[in-house]
N, C-alpha and C. Protein backbone atom coordinates (compact mmCIF):
# COMPACT_ATOMS: atom_id res chain seq x y z
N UNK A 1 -25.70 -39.14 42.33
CA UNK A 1 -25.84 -38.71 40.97
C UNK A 1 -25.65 -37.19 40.92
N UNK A 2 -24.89 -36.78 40.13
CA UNK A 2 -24.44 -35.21 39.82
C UNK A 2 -25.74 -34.67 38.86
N UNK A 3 -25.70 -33.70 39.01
CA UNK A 3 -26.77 -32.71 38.04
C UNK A 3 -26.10 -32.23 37.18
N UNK A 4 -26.36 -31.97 35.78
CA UNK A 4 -25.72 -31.33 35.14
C UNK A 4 -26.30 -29.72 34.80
N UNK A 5 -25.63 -28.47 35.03
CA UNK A 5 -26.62 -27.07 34.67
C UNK A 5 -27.37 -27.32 33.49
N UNK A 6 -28.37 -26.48 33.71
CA UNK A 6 -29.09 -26.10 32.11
C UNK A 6 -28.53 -26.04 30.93
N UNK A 7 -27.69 -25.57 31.21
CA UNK A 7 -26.90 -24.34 29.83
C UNK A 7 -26.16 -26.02 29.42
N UNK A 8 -25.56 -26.57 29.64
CA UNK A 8 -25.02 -27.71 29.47
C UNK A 8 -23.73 -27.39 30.14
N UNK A 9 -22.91 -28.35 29.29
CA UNK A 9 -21.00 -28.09 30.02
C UNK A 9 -20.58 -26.91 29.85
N UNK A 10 -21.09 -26.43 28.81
CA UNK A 10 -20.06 -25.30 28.34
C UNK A 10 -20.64 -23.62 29.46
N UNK A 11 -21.31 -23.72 30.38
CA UNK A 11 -22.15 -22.65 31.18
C UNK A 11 -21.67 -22.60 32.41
N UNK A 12 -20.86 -23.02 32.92
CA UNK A 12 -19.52 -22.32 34.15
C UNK A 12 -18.41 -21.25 33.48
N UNK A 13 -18.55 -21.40 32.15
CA UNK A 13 -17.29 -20.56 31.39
C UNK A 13 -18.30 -19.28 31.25
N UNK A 14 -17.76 -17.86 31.25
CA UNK A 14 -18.41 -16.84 31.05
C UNK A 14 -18.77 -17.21 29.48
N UNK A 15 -19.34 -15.81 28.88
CA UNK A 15 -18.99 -15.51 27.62
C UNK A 15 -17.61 -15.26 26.53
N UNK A 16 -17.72 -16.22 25.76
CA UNK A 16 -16.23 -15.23 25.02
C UNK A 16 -17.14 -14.82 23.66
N UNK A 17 -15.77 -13.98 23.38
CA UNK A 17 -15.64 -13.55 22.42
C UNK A 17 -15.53 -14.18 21.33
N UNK A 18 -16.43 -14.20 19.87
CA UNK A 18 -15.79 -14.92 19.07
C UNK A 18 -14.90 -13.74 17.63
N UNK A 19 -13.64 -14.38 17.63
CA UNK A 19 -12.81 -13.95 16.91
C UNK A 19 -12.58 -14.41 15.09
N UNK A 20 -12.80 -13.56 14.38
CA UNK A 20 -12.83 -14.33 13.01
C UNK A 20 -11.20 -14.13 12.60
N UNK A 21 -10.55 -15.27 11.80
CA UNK A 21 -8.88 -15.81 11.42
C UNK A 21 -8.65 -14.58 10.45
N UNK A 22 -9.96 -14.36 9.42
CA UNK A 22 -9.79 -13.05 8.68
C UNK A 22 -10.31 -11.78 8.90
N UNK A 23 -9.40 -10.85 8.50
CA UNK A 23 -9.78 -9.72 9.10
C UNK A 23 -10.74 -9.14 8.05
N UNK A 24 -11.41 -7.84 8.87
CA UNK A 24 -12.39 -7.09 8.12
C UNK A 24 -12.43 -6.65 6.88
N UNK A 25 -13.00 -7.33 5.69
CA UNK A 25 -13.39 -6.30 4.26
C UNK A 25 -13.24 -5.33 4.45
N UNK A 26 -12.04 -4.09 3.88
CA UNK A 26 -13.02 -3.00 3.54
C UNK A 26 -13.01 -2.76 1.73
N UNK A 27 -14.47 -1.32 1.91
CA UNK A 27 -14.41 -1.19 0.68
C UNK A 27 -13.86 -0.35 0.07
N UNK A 28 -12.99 0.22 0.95
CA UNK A 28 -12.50 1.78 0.60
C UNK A 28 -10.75 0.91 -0.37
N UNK A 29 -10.43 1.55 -1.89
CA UNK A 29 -9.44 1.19 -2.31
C UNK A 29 -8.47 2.10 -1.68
N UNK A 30 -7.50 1.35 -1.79
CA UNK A 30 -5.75 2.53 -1.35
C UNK A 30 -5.93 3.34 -2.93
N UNK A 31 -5.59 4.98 -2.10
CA UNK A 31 -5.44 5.63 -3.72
C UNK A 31 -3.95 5.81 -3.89
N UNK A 32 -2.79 5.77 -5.25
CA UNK A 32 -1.52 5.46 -5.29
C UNK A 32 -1.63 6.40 -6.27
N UNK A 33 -0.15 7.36 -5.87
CA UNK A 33 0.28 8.08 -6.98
C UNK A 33 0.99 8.32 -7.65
N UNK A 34 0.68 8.32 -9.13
CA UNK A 34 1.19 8.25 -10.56
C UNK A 34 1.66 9.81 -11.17
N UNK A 35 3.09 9.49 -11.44
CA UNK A 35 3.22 10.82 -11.88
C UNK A 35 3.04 10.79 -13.95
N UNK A 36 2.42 12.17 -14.30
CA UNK A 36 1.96 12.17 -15.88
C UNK A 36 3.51 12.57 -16.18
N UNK A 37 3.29 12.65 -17.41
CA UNK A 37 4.21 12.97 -18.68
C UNK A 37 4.52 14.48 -18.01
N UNK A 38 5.54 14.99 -18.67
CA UNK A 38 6.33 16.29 -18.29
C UNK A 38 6.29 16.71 -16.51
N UNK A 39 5.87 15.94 -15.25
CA UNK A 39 5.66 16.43 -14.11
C UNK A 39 7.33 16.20 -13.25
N UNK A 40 7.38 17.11 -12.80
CA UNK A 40 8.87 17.25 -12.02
C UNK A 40 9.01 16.02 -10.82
N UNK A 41 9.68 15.34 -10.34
CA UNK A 41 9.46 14.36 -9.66
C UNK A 41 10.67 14.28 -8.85
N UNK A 42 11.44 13.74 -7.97
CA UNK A 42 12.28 13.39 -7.09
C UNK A 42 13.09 11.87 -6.90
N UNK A 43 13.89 11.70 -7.37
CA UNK A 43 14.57 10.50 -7.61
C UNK A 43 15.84 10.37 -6.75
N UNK A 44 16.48 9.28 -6.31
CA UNK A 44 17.52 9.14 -5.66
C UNK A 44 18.46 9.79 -6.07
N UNK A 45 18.54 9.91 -7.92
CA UNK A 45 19.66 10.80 -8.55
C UNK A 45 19.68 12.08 -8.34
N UNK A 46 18.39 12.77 -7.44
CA UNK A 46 18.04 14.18 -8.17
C UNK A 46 16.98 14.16 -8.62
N UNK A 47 16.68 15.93 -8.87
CA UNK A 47 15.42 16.11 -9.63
C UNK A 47 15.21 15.87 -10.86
N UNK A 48 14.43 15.07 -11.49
CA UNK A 48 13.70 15.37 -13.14
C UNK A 48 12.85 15.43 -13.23
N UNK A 49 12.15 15.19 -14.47
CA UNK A 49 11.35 15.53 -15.58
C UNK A 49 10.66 14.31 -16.14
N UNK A 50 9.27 13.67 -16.03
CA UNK A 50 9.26 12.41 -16.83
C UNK A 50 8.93 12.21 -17.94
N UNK A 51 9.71 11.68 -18.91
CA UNK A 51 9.39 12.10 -20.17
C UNK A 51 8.67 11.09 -21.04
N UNK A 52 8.81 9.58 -20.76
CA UNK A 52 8.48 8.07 -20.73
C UNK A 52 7.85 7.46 -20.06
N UNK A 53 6.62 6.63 -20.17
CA UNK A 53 6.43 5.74 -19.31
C UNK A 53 5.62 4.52 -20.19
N UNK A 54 6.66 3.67 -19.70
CA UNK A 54 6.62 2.17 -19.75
C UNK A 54 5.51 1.38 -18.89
N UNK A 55 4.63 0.92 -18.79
CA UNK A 55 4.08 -0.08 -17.56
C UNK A 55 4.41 0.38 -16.08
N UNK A 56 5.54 -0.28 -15.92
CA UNK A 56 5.61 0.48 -13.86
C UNK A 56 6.91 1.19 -13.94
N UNK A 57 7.67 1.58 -15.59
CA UNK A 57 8.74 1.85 -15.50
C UNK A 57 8.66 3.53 -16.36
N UNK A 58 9.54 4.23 -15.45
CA UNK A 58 9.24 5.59 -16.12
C UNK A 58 10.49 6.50 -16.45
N UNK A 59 10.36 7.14 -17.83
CA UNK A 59 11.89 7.60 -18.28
C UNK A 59 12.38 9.38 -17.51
N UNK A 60 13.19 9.22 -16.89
CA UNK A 60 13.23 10.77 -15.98
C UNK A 60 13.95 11.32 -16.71
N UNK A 61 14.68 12.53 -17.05
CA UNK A 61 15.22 13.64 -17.91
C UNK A 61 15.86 13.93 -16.58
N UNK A 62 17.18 13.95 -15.78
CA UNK A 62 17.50 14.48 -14.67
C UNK A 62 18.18 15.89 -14.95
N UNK A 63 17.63 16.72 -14.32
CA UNK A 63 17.90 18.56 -14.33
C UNK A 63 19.27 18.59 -14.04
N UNK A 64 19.82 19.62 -14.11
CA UNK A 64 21.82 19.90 -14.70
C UNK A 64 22.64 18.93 -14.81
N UNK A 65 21.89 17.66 -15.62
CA UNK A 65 22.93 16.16 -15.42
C UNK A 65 22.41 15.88 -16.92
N UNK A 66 23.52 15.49 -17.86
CA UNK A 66 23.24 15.38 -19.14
C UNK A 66 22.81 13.30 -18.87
N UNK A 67 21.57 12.77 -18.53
CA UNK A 67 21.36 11.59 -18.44
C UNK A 67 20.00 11.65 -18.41
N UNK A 68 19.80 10.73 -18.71
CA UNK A 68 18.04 9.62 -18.40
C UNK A 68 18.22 8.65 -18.08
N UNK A 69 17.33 8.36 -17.14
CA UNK A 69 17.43 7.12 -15.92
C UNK A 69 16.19 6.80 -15.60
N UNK A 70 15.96 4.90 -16.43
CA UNK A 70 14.79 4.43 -16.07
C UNK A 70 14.54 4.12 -14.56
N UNK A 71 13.48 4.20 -14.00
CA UNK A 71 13.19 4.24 -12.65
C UNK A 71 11.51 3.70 -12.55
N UNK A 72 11.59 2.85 -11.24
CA UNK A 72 10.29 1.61 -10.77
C UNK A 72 9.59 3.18 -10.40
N UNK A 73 8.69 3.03 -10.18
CA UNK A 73 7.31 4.05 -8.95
C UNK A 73 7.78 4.09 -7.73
N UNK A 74 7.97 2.53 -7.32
CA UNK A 74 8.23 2.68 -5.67
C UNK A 74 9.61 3.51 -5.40
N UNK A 75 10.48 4.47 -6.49
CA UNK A 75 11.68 5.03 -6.11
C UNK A 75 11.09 6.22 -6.67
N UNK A 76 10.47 7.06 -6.98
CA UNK A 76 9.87 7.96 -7.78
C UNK A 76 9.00 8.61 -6.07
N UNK A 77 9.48 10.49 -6.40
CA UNK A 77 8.47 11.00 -4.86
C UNK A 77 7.92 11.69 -5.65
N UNK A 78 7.01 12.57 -4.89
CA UNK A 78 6.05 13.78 -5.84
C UNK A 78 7.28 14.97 -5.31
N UNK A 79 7.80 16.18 -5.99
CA UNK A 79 8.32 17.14 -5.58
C UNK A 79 7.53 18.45 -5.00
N UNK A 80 8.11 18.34 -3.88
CA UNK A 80 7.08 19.27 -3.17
C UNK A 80 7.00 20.62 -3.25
């Protein structure tokens, strides 16, 4: 007749680690930036001016180019 350890079956295996499928909460939000009315900005066309804004869509005034060109955020830089 075999003995079985204390610990039961699972007590020849060291310790593991237990791993959770989701990762950690945090509470800290991402901060994202919004450019205001009249702020100079950086666009694929060139520099403008924003003179509009729509929801996620914003109207640029582009500097020595007689045009305005609606443009998303995610194509919009801050001018440095």
């Amino acid at each position: 007749m075999t003995r079985t350890p204390f610990g039961g079956f699972g007590s020849f295996r060291g310790p593991t680690r237990k791993i959770s499928a989701f990762p950690e909460a945090r509470d800290r939000t991402r901060q994202v930036w919004r450019p205001s009315l009249n702020e100079k900005v950086l666009i694929p066309h060139g520099v403008g001016i924003v003179s509009e804004i729509s929801g996620d869509m914003y109207l640029i005034d582009l500097e020595n180019q007689v045009a305005n060109v609606w443009e998303r955020l995610t194509s919009i830089k801050p001018l440095m």
